[in-house]
C-alpha atoms as a PDB file:
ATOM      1  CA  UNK A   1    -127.842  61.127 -96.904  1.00  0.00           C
ATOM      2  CA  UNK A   2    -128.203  58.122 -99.570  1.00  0.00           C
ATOM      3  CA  UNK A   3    -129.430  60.411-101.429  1.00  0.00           C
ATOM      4  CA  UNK A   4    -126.590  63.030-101.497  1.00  0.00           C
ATOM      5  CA  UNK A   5    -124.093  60.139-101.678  1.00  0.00           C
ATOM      6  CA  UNK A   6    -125.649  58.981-105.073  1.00  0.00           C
ATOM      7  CA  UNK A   7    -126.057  62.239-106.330  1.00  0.00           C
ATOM      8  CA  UNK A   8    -121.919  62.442-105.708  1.00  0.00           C
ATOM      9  CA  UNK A   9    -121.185  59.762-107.019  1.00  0.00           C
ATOM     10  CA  UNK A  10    -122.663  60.418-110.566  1.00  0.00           C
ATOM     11  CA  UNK A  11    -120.997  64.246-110.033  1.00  0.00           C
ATOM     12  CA  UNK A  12    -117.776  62.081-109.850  1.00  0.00           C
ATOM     13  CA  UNK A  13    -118.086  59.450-112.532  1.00  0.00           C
ATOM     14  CA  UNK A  14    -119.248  62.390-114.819  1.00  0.00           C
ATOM     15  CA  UNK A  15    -116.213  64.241-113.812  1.00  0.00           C
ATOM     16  CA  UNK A  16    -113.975  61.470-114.474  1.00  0.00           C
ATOM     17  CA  UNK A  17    -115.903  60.558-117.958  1.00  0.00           C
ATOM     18  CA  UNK A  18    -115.120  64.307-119.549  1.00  0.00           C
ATOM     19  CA  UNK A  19    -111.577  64.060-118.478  1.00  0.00           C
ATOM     20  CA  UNK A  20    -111.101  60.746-119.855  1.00  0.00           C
ATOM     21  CA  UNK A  21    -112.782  61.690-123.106  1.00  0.00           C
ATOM     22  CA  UNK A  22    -110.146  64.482-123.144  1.00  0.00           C
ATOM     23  CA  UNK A  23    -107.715  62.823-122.167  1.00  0.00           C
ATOM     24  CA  UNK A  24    -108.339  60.455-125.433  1.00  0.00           C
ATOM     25  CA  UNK A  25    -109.316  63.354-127.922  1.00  0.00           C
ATOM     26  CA  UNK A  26    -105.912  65.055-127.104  1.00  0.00           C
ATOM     27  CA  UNK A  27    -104.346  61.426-127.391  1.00  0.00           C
ATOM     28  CA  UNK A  28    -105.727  61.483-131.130  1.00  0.00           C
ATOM     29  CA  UNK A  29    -104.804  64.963-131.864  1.00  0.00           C
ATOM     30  CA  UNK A  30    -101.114  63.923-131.084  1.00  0.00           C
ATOM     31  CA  UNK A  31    -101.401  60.728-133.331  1.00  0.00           C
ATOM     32  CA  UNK A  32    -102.570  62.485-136.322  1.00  0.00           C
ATOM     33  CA  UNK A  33    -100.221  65.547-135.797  1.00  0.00           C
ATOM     34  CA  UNK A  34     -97.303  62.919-135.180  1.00  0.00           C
ATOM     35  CA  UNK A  35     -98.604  61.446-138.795  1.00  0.00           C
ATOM     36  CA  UNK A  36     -99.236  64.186-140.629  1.00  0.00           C
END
């Protein structure tokens, strides 16, 4: 079971990583569009 829970855990925080780095990456792409 400690096991699993660890293994979900890093599912999660690897989840939430990508999105954030999207999340950010879009954020840029509006900047420079907005000063282009």
């Amino acid at each position: 079971m400690a096991k699993y829970s660890t293994e979900f855990k890093v599912m999660v925080v690897k989840e939430y990583l990508k999105n954030t780095i999207g999340y950010s990456q879009l954020a840029k792409n509006i900047k420079y569009h907005k000063n282009a």
